[in-house]
N, C-alpha and C. Protein backbone atom coordinates (compact mmCIF):
# COMPACT_ATOMS: atom_id res chain seq x y z
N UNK A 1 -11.55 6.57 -9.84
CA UNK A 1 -10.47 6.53 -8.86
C UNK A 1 -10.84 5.57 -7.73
N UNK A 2 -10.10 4.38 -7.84
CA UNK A 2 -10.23 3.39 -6.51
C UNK A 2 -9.67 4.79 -4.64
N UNK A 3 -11.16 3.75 -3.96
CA UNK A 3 -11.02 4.26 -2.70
C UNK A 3 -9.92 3.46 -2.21
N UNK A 4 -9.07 3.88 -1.35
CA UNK A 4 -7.47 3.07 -0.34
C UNK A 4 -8.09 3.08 1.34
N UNK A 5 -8.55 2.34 1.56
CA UNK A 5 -8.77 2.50 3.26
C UNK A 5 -8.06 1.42 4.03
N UNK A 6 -7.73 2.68 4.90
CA UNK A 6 -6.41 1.97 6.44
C UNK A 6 -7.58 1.39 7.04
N UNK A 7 -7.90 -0.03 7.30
CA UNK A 7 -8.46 -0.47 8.07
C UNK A 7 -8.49 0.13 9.36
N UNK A 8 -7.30 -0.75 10.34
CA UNK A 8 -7.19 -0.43 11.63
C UNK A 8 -7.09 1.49 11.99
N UNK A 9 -6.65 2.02 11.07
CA UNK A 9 -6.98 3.26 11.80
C UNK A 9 -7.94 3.81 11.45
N UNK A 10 -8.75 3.78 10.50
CA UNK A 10 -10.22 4.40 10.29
C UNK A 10 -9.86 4.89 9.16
N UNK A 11 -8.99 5.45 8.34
CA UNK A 11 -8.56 6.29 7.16
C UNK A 11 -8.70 5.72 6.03
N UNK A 12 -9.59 6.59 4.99
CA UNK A 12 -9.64 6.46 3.39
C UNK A 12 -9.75 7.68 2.78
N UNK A 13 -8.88 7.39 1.54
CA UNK A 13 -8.44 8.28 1.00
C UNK A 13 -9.00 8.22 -0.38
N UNK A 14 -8.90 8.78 -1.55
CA UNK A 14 -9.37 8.35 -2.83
C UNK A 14 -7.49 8.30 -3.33
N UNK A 15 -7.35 7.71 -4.52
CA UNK A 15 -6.53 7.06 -5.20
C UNK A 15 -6.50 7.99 -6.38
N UNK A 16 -5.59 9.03 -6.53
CA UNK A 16 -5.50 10.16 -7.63
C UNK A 16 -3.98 10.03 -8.42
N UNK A 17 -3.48 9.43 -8.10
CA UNK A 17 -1.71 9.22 -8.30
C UNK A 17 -1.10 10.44 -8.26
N UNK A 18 -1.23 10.80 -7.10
CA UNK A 18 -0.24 11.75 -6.90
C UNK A 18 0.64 11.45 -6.21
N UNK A 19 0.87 10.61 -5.69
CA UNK A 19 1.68 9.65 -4.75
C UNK A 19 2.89 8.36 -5.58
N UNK A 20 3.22 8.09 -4.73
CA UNK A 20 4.07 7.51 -5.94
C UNK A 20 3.72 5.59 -5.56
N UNK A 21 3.75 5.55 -4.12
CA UNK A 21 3.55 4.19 -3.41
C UNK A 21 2.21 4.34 -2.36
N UNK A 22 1.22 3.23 -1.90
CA UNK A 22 0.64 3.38 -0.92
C UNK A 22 0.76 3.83 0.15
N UNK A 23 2.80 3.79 0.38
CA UNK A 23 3.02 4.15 1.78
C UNK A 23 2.85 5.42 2.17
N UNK A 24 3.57 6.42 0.55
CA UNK A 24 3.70 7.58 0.80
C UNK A 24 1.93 8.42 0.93
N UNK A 25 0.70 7.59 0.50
CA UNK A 25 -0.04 7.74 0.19
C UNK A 25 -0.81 7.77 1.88
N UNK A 26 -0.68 6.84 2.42
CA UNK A 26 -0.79 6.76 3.95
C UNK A 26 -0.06 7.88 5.35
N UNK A 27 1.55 7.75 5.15
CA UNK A 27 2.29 9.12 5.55
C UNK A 27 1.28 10.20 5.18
N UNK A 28 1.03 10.81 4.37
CA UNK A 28 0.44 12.04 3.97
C UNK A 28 -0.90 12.35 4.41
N UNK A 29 -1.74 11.26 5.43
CA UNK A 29 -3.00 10.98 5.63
C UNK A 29 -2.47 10.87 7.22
N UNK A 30 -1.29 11.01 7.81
CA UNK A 30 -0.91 11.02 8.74
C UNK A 30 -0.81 10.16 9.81
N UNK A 31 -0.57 9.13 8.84
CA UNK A 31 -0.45 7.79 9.41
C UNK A 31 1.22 7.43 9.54
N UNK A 32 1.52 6.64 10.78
CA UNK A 32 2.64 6.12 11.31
C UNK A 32 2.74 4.50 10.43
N UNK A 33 3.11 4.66 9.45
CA UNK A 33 3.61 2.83 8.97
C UNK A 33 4.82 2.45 8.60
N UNK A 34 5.13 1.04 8.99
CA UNK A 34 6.25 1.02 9.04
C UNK A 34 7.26 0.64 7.73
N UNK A 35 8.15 0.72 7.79
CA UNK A 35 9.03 0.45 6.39
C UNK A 35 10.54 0.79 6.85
N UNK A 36 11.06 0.45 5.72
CA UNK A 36 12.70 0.70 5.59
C UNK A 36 13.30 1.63 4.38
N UNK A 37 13.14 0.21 3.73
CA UNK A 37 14.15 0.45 2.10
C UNK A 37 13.50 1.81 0.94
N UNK A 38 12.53 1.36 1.19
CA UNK A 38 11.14 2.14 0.32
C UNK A 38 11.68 1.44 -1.29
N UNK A 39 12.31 0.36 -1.09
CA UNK A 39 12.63 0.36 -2.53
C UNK A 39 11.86 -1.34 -2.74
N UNK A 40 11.27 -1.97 -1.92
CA UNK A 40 10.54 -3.67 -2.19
C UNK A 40 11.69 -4.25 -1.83
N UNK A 41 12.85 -4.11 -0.91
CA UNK A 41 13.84 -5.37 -0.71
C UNK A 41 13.44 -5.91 0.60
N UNK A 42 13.40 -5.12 1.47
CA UNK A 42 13.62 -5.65 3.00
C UNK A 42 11.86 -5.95 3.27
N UNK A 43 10.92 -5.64 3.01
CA UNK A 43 9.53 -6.27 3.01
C UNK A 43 9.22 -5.80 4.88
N UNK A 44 10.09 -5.00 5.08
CA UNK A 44 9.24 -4.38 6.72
C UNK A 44 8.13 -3.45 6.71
N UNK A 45 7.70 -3.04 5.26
CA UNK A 45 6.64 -2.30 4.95
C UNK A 45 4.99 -3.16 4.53
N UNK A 46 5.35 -4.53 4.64
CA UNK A 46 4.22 -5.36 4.31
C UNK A 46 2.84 -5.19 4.99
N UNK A 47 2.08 -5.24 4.55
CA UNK A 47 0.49 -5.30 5.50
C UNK A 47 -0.17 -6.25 4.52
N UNK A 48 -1.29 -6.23 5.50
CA UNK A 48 -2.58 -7.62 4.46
C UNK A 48 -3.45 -6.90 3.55
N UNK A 49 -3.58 -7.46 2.64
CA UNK A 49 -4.73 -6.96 1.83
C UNK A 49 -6.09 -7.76 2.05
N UNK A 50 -6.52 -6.91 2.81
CA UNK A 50 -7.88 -7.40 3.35
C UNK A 50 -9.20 -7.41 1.76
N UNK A 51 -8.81 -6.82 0.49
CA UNK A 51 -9.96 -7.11 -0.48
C UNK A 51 -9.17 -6.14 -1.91
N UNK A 52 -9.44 -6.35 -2.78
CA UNK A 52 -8.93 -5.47 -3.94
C UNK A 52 -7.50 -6.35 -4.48
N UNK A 53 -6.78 -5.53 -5.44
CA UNK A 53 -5.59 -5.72 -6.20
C UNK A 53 -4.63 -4.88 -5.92
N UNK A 54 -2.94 -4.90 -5.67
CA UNK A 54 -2.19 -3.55 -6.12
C UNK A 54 -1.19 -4.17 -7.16
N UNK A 55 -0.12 -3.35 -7.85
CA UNK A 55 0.40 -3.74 -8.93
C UNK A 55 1.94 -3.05 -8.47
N UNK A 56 2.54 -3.32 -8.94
CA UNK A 56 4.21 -2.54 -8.40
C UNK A 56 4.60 -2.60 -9.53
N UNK A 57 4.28 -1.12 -10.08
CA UNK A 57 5.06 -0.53 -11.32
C UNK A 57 6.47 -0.61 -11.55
N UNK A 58 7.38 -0.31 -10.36
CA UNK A 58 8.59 -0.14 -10.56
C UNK A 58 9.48 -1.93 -9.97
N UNK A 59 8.33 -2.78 -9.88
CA UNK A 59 8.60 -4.11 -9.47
C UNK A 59 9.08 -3.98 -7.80
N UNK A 60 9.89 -5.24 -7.80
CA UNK A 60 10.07 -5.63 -6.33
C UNK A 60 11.23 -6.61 -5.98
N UNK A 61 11.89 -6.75 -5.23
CA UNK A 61 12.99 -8.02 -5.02
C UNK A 61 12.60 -8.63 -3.89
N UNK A 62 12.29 -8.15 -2.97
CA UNK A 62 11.39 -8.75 -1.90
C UNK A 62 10.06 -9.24 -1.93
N UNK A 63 10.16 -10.89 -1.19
CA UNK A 63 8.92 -11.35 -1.67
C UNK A 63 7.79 -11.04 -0.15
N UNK A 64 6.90 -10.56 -0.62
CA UNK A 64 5.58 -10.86 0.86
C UNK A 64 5.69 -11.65 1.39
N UNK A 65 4.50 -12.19 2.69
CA UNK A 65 4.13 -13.27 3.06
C UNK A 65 3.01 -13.58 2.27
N UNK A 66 2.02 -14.57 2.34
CA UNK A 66 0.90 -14.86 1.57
C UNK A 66 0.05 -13.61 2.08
N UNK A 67 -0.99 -12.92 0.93
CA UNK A 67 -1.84 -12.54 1.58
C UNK A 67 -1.51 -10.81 1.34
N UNK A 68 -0.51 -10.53 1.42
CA UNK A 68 0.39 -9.24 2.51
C UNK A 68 0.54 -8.97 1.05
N UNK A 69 0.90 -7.43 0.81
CA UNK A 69 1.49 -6.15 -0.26
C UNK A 69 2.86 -5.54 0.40
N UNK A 70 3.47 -4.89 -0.53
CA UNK A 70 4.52 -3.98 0.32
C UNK A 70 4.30 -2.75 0.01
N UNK A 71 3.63 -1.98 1.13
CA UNK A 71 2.97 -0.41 1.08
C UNK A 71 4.13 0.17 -0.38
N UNK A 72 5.44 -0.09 0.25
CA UNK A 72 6.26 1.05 -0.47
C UNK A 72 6.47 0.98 -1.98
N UNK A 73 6.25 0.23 -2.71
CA UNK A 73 6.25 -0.09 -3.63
C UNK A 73 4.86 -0.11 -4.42
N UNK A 74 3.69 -0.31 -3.89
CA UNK A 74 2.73 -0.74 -4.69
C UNK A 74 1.30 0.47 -4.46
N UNK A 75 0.32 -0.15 -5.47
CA UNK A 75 -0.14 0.91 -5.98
C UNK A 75 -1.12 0.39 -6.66
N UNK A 76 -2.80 0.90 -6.10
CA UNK A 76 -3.61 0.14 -6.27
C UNK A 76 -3.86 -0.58 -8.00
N UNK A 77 -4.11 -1.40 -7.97
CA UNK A 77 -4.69 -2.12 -9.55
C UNK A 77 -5.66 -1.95 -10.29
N UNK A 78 -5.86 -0.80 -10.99
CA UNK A 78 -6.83 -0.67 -11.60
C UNK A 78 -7.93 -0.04 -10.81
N UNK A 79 -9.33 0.12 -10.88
CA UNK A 79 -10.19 1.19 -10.67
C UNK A 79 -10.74 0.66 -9.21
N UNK A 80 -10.53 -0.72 -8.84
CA UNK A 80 -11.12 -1.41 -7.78
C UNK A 80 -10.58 -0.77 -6.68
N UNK A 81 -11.77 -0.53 -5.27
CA UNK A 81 -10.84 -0.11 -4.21
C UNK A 81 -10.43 -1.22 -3.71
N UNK A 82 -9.39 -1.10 -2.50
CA UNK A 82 -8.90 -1.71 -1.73
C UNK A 82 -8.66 -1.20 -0.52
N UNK A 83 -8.43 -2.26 0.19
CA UNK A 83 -8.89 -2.55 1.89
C UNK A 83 -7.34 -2.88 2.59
N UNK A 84 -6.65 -2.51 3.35
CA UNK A 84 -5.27 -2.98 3.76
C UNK A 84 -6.01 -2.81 5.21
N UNK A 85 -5.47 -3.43 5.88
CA UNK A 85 -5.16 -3.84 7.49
C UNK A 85 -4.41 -3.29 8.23
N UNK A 86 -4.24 -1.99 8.61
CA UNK A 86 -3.37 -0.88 8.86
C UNK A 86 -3.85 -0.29 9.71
């Protein structure tokens, strides 16, 4: 199980899929992040991926900036942890 750690607020979690998106994965760790659609259109849920992979099972219509994931949609890649800027 890849480790998920919120940079800026200090928080890591382990990666069990019980969650459906990173965001909801963060909410539940009691973190304030931001978003809209929860569906990958409007991209107000973006942060940086400071190291690792995520993958968006259910895809996306909204594109990132370079660099950046969209919490609500995605979902780490495989066994590697990852690092977001949060």
């Amino acid at each position: 199980m890849p480790k998920v750690t919120f940079q800026k607020s200090g928080v890591e979690a382990e990666w069990d899929g019980s969650h459906e998106s990173l965001l909801e994965l963060g909410e539940s760790l009691g973190l304030s992040l931001d978003f809209s659609c929860r569906m990958g259109s409007c991209t107000a849920c973006q942060q940086t991926l400071l190291s690792g992979d995520v993958e968006y099972p259910e895809g996306h219509t909204g594109e990132p900036d370079p660099g950046n994931q969209l919490l609500c949609c995605s979902i780490p890649a495989g066994a590697a942890d990852i690092v977001i800027d949060a």
